[in-house]
Protein backbone atom coordinates (compact mmCIF):
# COMPACT_ATOMS: atom_id res chain seq x y z
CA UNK A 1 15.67 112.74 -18.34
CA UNK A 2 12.07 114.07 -17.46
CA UNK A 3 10.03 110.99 -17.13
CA UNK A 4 6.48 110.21 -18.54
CA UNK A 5 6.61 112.12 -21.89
CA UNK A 6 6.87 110.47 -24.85
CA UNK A 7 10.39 110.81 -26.70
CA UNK A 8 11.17 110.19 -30.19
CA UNK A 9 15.28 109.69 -30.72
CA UNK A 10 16.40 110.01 -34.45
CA UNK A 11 20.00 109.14 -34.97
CA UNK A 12 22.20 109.65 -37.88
CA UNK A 13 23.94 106.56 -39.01
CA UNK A 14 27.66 106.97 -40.16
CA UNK A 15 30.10 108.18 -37.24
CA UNK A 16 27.18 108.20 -35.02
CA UNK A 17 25.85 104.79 -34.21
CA UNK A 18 28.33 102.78 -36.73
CA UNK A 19 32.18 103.41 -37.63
CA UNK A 20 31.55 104.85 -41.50
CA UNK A 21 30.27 102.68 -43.95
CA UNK A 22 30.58 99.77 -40.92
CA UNK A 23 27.94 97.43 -39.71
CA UNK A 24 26.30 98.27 -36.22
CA UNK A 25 28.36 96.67 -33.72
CA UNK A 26 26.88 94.59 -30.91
CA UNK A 27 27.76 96.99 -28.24
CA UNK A 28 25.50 99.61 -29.77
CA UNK A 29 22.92 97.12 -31.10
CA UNK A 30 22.34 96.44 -27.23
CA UNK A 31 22.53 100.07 -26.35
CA UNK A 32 19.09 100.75 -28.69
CA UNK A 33 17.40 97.51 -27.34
CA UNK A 34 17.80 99.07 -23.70
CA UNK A 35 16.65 102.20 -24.87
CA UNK A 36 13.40 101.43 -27.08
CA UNK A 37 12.17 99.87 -23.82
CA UNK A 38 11.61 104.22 -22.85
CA UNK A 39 11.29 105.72 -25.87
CA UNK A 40 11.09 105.64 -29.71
CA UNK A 41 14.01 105.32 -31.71
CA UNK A 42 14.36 105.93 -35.48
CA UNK A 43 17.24 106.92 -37.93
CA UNK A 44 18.00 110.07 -40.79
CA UNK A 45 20.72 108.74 -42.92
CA UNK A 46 22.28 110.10 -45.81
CA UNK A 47 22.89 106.77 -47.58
CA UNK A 48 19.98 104.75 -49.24
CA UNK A 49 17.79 102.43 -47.78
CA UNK A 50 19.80 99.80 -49.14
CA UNK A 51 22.96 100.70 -47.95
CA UNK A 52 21.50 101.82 -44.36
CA UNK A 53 19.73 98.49 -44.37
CA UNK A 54 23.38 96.62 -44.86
CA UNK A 55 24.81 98.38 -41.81
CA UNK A 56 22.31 98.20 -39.55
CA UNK A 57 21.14 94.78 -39.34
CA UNK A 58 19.29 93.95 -42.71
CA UNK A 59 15.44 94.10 -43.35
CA UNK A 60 14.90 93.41 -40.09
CA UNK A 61 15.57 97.77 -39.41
CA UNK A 62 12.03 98.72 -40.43
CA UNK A 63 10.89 96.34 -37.22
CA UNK A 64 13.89 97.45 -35.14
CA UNK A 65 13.52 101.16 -35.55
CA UNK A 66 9.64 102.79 -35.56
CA UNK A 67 11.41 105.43 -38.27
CA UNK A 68 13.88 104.86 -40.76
CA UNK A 69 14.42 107.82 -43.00
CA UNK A 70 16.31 107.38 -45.98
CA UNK A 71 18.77 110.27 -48.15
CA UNK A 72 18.58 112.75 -45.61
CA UNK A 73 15.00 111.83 -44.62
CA UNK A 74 13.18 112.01 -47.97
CA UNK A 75 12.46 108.90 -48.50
CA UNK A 76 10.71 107.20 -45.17
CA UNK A 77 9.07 104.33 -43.75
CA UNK A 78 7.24 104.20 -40.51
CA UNK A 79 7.08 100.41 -39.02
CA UNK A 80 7.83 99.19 -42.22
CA UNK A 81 5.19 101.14 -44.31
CA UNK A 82 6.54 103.91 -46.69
CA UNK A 83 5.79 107.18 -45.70
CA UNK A 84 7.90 109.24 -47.99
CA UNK A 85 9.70 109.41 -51.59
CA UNK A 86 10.94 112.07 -53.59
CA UNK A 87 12.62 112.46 -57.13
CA UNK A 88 15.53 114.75 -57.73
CA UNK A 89 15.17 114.49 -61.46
CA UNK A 90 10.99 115.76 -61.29
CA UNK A 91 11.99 118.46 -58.88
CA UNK A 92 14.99 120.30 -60.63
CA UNK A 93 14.84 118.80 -64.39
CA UNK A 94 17.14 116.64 -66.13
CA UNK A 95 18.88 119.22 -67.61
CA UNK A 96 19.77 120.73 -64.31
CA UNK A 97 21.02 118.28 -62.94
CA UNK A 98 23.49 116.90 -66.39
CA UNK A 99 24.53 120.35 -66.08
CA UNK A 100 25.80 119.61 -61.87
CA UNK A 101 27.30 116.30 -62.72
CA UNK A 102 28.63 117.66 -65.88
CA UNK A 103 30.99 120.51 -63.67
CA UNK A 104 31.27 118.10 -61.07
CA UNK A 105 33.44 115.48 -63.15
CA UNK A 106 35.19 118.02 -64.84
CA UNK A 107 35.83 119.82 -61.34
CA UNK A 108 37.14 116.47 -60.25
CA UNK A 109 39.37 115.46 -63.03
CA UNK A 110 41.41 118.85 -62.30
CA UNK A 111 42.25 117.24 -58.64
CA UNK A 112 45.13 115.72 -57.70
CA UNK A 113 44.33 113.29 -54.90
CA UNK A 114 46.82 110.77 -53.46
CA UNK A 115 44.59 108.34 -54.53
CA UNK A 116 41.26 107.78 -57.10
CA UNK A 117 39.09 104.79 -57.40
CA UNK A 118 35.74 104.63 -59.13
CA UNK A 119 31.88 105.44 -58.94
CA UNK A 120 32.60 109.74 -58.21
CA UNK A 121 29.21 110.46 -58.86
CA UNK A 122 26.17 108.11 -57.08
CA UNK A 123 22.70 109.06 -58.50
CA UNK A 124 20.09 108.76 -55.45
CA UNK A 125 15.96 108.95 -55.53
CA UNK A 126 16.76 112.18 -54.07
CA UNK A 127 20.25 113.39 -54.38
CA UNK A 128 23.54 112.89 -56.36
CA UNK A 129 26.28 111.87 -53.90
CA UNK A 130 29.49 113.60 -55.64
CA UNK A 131 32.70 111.64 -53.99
CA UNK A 132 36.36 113.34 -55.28
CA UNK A 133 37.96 110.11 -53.89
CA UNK A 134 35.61 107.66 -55.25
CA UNK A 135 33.35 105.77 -53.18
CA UNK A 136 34.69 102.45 -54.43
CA UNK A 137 37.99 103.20 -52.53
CA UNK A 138 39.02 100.95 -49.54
CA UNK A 139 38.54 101.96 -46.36
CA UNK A 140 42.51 102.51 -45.57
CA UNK A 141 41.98 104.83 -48.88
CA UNK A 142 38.87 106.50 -47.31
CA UNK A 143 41.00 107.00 -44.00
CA UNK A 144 43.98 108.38 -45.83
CA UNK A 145 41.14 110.77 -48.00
CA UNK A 146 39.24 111.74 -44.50
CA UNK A 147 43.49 113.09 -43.32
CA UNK A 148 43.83 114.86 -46.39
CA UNK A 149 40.68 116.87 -46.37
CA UNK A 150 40.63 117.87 -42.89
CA UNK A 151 44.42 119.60 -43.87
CA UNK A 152 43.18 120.84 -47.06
CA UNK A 153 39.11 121.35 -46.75
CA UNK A 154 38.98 119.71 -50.25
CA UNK A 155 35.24 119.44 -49.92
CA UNK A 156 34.62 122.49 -48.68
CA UNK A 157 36.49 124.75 -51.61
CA UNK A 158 34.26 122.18 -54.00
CA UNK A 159 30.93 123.22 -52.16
CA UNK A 160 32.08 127.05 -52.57
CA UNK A 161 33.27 126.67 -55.97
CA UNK A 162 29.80 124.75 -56.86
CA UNK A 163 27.56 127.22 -55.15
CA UNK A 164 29.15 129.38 -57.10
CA UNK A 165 28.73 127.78 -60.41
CA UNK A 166 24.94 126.93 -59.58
CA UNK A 167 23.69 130.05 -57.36
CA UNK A 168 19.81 129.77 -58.48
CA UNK A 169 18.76 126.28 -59.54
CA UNK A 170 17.42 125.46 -56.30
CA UNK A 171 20.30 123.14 -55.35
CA UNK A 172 22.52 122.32 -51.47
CA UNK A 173 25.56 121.25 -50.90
CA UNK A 174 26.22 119.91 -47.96
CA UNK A 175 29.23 117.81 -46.39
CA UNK A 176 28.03 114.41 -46.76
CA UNK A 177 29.96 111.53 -44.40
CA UNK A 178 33.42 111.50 -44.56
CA UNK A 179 34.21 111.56 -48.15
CA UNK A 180 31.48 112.96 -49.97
CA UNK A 181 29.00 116.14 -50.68
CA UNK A 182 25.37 115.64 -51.39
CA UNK A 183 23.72 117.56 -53.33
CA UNK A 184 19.87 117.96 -53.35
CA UNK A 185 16.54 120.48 -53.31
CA UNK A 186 16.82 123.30 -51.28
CA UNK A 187 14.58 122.22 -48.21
CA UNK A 188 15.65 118.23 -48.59
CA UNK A 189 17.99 118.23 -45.97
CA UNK A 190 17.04 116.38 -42.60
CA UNK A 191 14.70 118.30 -41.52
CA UNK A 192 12.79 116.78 -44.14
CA UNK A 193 11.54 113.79 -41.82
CA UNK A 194 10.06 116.13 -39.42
CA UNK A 195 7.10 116.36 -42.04
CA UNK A 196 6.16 113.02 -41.53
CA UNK A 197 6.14 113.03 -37.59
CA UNK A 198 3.22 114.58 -36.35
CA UNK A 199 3.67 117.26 -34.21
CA UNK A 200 1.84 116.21 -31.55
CA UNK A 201 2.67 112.97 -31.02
CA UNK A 202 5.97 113.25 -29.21
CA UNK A 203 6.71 115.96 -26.31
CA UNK A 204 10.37 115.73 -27.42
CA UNK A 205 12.45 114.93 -30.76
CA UNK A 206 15.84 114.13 -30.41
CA UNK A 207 18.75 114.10 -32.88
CA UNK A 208 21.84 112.69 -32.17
CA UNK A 209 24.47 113.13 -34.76
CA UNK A 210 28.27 114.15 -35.79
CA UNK A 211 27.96 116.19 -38.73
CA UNK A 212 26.19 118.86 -36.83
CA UNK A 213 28.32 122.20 -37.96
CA UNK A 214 27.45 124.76 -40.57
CA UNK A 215 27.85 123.09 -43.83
CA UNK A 216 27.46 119.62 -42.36
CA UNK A 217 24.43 117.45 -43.37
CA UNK A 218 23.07 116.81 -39.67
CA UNK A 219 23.43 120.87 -38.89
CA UNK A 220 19.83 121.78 -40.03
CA UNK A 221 17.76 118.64 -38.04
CA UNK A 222 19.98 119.51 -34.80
CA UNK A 223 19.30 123.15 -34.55
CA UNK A 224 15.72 122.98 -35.70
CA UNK A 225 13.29 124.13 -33.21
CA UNK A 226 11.27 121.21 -33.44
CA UNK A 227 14.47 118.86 -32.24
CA UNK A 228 16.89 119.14 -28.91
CA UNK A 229 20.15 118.87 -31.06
CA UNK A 230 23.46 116.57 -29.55
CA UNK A 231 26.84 116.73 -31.26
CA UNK A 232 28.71 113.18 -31.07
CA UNK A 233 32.07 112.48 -31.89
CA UNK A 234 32.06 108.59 -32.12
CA UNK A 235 29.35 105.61 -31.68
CA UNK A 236 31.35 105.08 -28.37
CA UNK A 237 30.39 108.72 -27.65
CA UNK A 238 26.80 108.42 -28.31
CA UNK A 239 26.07 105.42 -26.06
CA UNK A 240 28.42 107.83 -22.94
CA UNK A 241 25.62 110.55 -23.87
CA UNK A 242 22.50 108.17 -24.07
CA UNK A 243 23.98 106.33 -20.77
CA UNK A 244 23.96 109.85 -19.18
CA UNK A 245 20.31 111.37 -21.03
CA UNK A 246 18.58 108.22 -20.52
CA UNK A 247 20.13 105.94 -17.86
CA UNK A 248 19.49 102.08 -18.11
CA UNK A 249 16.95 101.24 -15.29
């Protein structure tokens, strides 16, 4: 690490600094204490506030981290003061978006899954999470899903068959977590959060996340030019790379 610039670290929540849809564990918790003593820290989740505020530690996050951004970094807050919301529904029109969710549940009810639970489609401020498993499913269910769709790419035909369907309404699919796609405004992925840190305030951004492939929803924030990008496998892998980026003093 170059010392004496100023460093802003965003990090993606699920599979990144928490097992999915788990709290923060203390290991990690630690991990970000050393590091804010160096630089910033602040998170792009895909989740809502609410739900990132459950993993990571409750409403004391907006204290913890100097940026937490919110469904894929539309909706912000920097040191606890809102910075950023968006609507899906003023952007692209209710009828647009019936007409997504519409397909989407049909799509769905065509798939045979080893196993379906409830709440398929979760309206966001920003998004629509569509989930062909349902996101009400257990986490053994979840695990048994994540198997199935690595063998199959059950996410990815549904992206291709829904860009497809929807080629000009202004819509992105993306591979959302382990179990889900969101779908949002072309231009609201994570790169969205970059409009609310100013340019020249940090010498370097960096993103550390693991859905970082074409198609993924951390691939556009870690190859944007305003960000040095870092593909993690694991929480336990993110603390190796910070231990090696930004050593403990």
């Amino acid at each position: 690490m170059t010392t004496g610039k100023k460093i802003l670290i965003l990090f993606d929540v699920d599979g990144t600094l928490t097992p999915a849809r788990k709290p923060i564990e203390d290991r990690m918790r630690r991990r970000l204490e050393s590091l804010k003593k160096s630089v910033a820290i602040g998170i792009v989740g895909g989740s809502d506030y609410t739900k990132i505020k459950e993993q990571l530690g409750g409403d004391d996050i907006c204290n913890f981290y100097e940026y937490v951004f919110a469904e894929n970094g539309v909706v912000g807050y920097r040191n606890c003061n809102p910075i950023s919301c968006e609507n899906i529904v003023k952007c692209i029109g209710n009828d647009n978006l019936q007409k997504v969710i519409n397909f989407a549940l049909k799509y769905m009810s065509d798939l045979q899954l080893p196993k379906k639970r409830g709440t398929f489609i979760e309206f966001r401020s920003s998004m629509i999470n569509i989930c062909p498993v349902g996101r009400s499913c257990s986490y053994e269910e979840r695990l048994e899903f994540v198997e199935l769709d690595k063998a199959e790419n059950v996410r990815q035909k549904f992206i291709d068959v829904l860009r497809k369907e929807f080629p000009d309404i202004g819509l992105q699919f993306s591979i959302g977590g382990q179990i889900s796609i969101d779908v949002f405004p072309v231009g609201w992925d994570k790169t969205y959060c970059l409009r609310h840190i100013p340019s020249d305030e940090f010498q370097e951004i960096h993103f550390f996340g693991d859905k970082t492939q074409p198609g993924g929803n951390d691939h556009e924030i870690f190859s944007s030019e305003r960000t040095i990008g870092h593909t993690v496998t694991c929480p336990d892998d993110t603390i190796s790379q910070l231990d090696k980026l930004f050593p403990e003093s």
